[in-house]
N, C-alpha and C. Protein backbone atom coordinates (compact mmCIF):
# COMPACT_ATOMS: atom_id res chain seq x y z
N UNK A 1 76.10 118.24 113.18
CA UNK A 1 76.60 116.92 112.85
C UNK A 1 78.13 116.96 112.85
N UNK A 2 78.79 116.21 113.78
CA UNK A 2 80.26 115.93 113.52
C UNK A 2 80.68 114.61 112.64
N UNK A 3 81.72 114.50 111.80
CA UNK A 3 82.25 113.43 111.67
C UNK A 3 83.92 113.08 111.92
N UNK A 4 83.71 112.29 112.40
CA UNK A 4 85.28 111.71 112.54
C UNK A 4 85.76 111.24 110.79
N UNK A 5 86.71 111.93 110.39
CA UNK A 5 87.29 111.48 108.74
C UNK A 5 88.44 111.00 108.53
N UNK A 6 88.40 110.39 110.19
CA UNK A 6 89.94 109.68 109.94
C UNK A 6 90.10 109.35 111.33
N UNK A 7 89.90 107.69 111.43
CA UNK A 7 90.31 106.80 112.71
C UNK A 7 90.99 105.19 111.95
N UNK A 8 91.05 104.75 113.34
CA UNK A 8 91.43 103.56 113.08
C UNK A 8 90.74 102.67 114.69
N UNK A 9 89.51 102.14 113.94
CA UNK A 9 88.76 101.51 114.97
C UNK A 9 89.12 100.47 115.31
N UNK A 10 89.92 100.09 114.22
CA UNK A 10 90.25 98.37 114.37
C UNK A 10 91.79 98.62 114.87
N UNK A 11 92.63 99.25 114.75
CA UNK A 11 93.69 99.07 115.38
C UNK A 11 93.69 100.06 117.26
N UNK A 12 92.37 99.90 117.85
CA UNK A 12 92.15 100.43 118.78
C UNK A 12 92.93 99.67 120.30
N UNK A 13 92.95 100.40 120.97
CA UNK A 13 93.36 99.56 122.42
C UNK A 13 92.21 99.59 122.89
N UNK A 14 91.26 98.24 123.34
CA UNK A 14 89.63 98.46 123.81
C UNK A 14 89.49 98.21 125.06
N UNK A 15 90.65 98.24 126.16
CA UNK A 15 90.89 97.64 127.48
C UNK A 15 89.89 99.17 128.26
N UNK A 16 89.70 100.46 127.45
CA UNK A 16 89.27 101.04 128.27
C UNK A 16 87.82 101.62 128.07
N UNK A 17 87.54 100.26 126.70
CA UNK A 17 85.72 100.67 126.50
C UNK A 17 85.51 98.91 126.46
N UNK A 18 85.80 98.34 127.61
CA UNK A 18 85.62 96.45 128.49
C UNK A 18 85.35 95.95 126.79
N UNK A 19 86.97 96.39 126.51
CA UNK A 19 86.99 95.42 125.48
C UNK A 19 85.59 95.16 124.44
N UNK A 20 85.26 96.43 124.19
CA UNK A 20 84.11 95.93 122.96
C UNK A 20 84.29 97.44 122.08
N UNK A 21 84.37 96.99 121.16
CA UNK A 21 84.07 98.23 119.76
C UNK A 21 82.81 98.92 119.74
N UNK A 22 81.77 98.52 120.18
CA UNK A 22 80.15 98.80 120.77
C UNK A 22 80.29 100.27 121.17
N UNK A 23 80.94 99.66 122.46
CA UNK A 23 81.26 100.89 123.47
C UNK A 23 82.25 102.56 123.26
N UNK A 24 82.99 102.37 122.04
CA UNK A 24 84.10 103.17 121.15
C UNK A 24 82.85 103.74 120.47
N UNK A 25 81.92 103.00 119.52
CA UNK A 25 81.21 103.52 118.54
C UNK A 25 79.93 104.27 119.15
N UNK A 26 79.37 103.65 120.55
CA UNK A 26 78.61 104.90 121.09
C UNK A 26 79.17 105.88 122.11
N UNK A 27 80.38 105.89 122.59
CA UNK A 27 80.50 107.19 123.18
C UNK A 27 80.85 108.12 122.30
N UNK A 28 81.26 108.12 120.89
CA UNK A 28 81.60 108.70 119.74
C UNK A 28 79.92 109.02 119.42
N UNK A 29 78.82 108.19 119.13
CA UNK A 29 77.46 109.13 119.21
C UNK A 29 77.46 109.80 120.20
N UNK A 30 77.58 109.65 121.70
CA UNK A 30 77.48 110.33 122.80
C UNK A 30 77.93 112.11 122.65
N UNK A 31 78.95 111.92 121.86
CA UNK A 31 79.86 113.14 121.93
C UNK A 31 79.39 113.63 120.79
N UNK A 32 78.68 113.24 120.02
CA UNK A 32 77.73 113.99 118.81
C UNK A 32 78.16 113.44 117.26
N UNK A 33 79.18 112.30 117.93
CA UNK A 33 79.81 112.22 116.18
C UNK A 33 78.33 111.21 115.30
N UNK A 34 78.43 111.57 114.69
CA UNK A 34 77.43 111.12 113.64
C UNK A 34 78.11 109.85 112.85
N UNK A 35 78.93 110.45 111.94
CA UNK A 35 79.53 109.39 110.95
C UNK A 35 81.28 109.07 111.78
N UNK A 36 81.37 107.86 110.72
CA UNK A 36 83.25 108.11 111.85
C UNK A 36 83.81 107.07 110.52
N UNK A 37 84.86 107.34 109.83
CA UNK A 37 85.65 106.73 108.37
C UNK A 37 86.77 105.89 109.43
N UNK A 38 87.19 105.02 109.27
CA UNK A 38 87.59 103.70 109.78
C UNK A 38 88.60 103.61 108.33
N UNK A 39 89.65 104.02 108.36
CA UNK A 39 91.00 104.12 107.89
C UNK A 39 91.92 102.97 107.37
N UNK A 40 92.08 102.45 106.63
CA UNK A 40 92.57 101.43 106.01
C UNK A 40 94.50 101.56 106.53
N UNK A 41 95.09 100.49 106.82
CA UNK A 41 96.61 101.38 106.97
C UNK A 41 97.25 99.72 105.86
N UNK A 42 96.88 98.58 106.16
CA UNK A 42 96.98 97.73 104.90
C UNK A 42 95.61 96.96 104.37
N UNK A 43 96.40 95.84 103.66
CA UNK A 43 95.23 95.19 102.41
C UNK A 43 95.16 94.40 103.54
N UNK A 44 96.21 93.35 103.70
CA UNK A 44 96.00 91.87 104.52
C UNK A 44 94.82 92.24 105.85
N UNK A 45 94.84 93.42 106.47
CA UNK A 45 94.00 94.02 107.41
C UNK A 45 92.93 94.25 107.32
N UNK A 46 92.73 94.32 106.10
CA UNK A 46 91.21 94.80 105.68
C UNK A 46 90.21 94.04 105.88
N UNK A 47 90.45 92.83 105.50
CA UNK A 47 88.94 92.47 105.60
C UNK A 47 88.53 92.18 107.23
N UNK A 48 89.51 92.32 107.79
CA UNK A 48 89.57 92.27 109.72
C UNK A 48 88.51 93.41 109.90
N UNK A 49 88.95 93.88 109.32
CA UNK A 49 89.17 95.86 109.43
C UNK A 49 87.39 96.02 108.77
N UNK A 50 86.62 95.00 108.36
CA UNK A 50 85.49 95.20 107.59
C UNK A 50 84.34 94.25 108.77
N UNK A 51 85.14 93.22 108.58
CA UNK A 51 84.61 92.28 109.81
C UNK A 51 84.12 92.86 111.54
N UNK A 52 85.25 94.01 111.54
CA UNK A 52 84.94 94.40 112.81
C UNK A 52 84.10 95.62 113.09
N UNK A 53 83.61 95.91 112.32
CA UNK A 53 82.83 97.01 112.30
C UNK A 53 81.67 97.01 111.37
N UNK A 54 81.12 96.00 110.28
CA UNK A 54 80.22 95.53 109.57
C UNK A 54 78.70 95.84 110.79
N UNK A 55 79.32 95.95 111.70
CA UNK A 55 77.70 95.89 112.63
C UNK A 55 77.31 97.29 113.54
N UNK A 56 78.13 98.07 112.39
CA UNK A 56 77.49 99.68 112.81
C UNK A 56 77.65 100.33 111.75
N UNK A 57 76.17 100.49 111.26
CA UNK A 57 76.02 101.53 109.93
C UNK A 57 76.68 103.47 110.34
N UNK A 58 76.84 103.76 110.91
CA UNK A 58 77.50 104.65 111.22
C UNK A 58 79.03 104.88 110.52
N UNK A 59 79.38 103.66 110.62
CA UNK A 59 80.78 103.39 110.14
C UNK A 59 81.17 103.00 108.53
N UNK A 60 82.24 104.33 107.96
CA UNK A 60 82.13 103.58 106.70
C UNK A 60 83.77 103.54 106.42
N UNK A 61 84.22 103.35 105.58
CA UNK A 61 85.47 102.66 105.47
C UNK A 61 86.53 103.14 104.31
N UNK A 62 87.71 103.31 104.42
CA UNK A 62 88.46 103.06 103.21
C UNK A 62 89.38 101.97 103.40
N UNK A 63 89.61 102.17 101.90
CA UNK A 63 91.17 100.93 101.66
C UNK A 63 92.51 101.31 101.19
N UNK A 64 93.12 100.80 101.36
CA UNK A 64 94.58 101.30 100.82
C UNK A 64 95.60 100.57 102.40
N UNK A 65 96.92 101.14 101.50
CA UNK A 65 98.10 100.90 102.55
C UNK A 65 98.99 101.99 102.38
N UNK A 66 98.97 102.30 104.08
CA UNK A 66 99.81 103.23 104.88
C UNK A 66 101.37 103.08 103.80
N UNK A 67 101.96 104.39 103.33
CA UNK A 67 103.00 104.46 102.95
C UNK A 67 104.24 103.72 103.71
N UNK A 68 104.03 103.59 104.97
CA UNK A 68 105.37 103.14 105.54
C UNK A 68 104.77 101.50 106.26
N UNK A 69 103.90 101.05 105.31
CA UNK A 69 103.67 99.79 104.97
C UNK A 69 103.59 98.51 104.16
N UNK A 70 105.40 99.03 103.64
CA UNK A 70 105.45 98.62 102.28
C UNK A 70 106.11 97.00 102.66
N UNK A 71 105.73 96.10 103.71
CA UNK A 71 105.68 95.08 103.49
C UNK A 71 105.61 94.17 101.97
N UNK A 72 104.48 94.02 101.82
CA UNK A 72 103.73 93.42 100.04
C UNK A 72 103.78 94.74 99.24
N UNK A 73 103.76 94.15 98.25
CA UNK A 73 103.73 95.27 96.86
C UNK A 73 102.25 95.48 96.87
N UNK A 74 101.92 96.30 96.46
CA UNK A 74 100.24 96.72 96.62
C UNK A 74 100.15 95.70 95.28
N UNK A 75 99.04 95.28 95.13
CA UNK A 75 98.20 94.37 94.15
C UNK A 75 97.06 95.03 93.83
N UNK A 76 97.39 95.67 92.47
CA UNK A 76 96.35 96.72 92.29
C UNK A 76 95.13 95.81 91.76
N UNK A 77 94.75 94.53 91.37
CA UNK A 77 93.50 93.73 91.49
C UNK A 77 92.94 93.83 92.44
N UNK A 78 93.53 93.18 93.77
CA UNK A 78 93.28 93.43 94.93
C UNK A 78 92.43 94.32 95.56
N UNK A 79 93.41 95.36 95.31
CA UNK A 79 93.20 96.94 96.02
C UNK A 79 91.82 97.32 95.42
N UNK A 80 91.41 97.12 94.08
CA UNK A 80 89.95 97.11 93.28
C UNK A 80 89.18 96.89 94.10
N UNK A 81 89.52 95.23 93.93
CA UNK A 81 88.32 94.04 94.35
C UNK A 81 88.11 94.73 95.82
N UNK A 82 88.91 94.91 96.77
CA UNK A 82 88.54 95.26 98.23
C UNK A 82 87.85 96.43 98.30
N UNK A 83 88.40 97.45 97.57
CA UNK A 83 87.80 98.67 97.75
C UNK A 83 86.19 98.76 97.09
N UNK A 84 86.09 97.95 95.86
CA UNK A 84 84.86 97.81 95.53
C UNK A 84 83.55 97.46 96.40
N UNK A 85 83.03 97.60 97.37
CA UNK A 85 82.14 97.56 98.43
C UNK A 85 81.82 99.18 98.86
N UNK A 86 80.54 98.75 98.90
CA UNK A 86 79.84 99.76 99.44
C UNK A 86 79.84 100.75 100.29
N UNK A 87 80.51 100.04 101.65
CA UNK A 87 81.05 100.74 102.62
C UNK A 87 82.27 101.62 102.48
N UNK A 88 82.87 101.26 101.14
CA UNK A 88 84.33 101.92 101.09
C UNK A 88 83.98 103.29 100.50
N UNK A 89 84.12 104.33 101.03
CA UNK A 89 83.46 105.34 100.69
C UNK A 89 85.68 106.67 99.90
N UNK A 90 86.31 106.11 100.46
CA UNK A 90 87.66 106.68 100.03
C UNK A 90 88.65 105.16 99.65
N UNK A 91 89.30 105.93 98.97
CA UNK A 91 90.63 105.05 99.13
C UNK A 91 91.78 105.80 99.74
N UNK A 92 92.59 104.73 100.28
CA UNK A 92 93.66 104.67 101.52
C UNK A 92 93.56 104.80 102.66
N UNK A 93 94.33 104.36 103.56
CA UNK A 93 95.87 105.72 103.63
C UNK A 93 96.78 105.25 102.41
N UNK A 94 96.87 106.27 101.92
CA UNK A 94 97.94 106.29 101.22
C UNK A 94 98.94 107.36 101.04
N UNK A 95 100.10 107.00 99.99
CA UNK A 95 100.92 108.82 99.86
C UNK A 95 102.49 108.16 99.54
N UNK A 96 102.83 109.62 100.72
CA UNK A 96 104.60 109.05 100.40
C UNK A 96 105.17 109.53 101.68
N UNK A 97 105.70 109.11 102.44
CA UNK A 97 106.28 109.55 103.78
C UNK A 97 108.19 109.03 103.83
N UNK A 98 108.95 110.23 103.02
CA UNK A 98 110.45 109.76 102.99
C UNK A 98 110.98 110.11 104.75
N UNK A 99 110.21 110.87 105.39
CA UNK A 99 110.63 110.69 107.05
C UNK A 99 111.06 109.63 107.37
N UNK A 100 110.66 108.65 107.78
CA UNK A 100 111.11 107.29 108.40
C UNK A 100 111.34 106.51 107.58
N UNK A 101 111.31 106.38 105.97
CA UNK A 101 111.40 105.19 105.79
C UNK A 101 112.08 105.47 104.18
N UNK A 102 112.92 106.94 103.58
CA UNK A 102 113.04 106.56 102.52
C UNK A 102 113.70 105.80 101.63
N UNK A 103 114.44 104.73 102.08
CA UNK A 103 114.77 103.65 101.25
C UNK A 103 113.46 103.00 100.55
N UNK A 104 112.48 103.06 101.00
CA UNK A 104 111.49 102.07 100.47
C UNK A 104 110.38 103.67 99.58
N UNK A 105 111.61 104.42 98.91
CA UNK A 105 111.13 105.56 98.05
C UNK A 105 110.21 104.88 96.75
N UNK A 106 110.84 104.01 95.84
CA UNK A 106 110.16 103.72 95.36
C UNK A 106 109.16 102.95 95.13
N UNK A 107 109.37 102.09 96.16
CA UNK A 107 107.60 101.34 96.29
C UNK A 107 106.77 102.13 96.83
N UNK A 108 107.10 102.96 97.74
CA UNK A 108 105.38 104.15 97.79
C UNK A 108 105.10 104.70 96.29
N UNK A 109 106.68 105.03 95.80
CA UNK A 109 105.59 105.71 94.57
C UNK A 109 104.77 104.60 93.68
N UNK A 110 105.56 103.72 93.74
CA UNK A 110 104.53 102.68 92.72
C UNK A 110 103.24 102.44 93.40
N UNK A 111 102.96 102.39 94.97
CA UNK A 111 102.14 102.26 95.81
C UNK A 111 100.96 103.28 95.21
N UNK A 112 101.75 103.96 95.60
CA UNK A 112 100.82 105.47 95.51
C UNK A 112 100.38 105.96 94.19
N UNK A 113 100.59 105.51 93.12
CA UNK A 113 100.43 105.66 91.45
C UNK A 113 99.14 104.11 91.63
N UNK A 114 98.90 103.17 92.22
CA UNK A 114 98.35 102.42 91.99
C UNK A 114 96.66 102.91 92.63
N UNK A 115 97.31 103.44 94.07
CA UNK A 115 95.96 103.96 94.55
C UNK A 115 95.29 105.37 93.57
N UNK A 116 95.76 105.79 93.39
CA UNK A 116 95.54 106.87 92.43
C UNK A 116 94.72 106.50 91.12
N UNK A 117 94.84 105.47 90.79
CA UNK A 117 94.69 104.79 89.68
C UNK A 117 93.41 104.25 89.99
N UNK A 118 93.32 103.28 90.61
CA UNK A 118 91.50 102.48 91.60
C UNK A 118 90.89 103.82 92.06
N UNK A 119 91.55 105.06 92.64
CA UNK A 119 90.25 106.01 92.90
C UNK A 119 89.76 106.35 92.01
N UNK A 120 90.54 106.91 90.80
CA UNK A 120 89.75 107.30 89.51
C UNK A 120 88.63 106.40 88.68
N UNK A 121 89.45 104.83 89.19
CA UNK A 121 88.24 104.19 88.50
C UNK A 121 87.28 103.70 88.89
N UNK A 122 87.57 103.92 90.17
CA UNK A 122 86.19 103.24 90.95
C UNK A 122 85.28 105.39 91.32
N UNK A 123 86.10 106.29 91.09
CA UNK A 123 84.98 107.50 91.50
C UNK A 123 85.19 107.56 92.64
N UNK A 124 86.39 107.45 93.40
CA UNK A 124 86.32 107.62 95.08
C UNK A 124 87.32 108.57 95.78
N UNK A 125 87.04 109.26 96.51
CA UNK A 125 88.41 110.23 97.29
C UNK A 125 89.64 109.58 97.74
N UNK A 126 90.83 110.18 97.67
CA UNK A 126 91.62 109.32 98.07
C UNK A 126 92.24 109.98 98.90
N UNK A 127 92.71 109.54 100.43
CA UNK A 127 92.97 110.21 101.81
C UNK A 127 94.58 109.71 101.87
N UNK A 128 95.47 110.82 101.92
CA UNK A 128 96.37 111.16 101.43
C UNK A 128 97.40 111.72 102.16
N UNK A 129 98.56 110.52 103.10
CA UNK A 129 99.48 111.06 103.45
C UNK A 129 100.86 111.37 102.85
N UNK A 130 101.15 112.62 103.74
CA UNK A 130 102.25 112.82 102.95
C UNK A 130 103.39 113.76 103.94
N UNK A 131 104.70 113.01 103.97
CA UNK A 131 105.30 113.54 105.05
C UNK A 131 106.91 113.71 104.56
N UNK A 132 107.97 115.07 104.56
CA UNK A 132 109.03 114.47 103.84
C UNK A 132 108.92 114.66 102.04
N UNK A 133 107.95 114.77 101.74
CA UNK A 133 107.82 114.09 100.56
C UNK A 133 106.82 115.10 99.41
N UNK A 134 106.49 116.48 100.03
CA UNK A 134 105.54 117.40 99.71
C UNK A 134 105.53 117.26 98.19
N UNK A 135 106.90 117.75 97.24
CA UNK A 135 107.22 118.06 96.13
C UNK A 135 106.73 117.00 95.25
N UNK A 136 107.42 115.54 95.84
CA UNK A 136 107.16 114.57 94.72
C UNK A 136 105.44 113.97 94.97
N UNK A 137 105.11 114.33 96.15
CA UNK A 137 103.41 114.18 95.80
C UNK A 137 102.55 114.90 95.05
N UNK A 138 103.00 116.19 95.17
CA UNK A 138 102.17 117.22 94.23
C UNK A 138 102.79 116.85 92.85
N UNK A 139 104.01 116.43 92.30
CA UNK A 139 104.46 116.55 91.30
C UNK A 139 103.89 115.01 90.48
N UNK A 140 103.52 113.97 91.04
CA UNK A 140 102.60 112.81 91.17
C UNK A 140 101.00 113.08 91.17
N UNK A 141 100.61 114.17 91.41
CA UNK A 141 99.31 114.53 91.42
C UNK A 141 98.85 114.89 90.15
N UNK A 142 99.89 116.06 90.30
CA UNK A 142 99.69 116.93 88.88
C UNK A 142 100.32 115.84 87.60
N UNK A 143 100.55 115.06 87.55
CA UNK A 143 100.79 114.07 86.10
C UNK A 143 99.82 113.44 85.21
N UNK A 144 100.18 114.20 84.44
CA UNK A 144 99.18 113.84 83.14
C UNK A 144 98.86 112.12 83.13
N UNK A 145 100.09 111.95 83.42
CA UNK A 145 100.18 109.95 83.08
C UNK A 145 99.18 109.42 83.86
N UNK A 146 98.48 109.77 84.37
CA UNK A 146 98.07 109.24 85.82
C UNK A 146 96.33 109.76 85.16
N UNK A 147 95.91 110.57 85.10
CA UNK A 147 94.80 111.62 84.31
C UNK A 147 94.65 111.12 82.66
């Protein structure tokens, strides 16, 4: 059994499976993948991101927003309410990536303290980038405040 534990089905280019998600999700059985996690990178995306793949049980899902998608402030109601579904089997992308973008240092961490927060309470893994930024993620991990 293979699984894919990290795609992004919905932000795919489909010009070379005639434009259908169908065709992505069975040459991925073809090639033996079994399961395939369909990657959250924002909120506003999500329910696209649920919509477009709702019609292959194969496919299960997380939520969250990509660190260097600090457009909106994460809405940790939100981030609940969305992630609360069945299919959402992790939360994020999430993390801290000061590579490209660290002016916007402290809204990942508030970002990233929020996702941290909905995995614990909802019981879910949380898929976890981190680039640039090793020290203050582990040092965010390991916090009592958070536990």
């Amino acid at each position: 059994m293979f699984i894919d534990s990290h795609c992004h089905l919905d932000r795919l280019n489909l010009s070379l499976y005639e434009d259908n998600l169908a065709n992505v999700v069975q040459a991925a059985s073809d090639a033996k993948v079994d399961k395939l996690l369909c990657v959250s990178v924002t909120l506003k995306d999500f329910p696209a991101m649920v919509e477009k793949t709702q019609a292959f049980n194969n496919v299960l899902l997380s939520c969250g927003m990509h660190p260097l998608n600090q457009e909106d402030e994460v809405n940790i109601d939100q981030l609940r309410k969305l992630s609360d579904n069945t299919n959402v089997i992790a939360i994020g992308e999430t993390g801290l990536d000061y590579h490209y973008a660290p002016e916007t240092k402290e809204l990942q961490l508030d970002s990233f303290k929020k996702h941290i927060q909905v995995a614990l309470e909802l019981n879910k893994p949380l898929i976890i980038h981190t680039r640039s930024a090793q020290q203050d993620t582990l040092d965010l991990l390991r916090s009592e405040d958070l536990w």
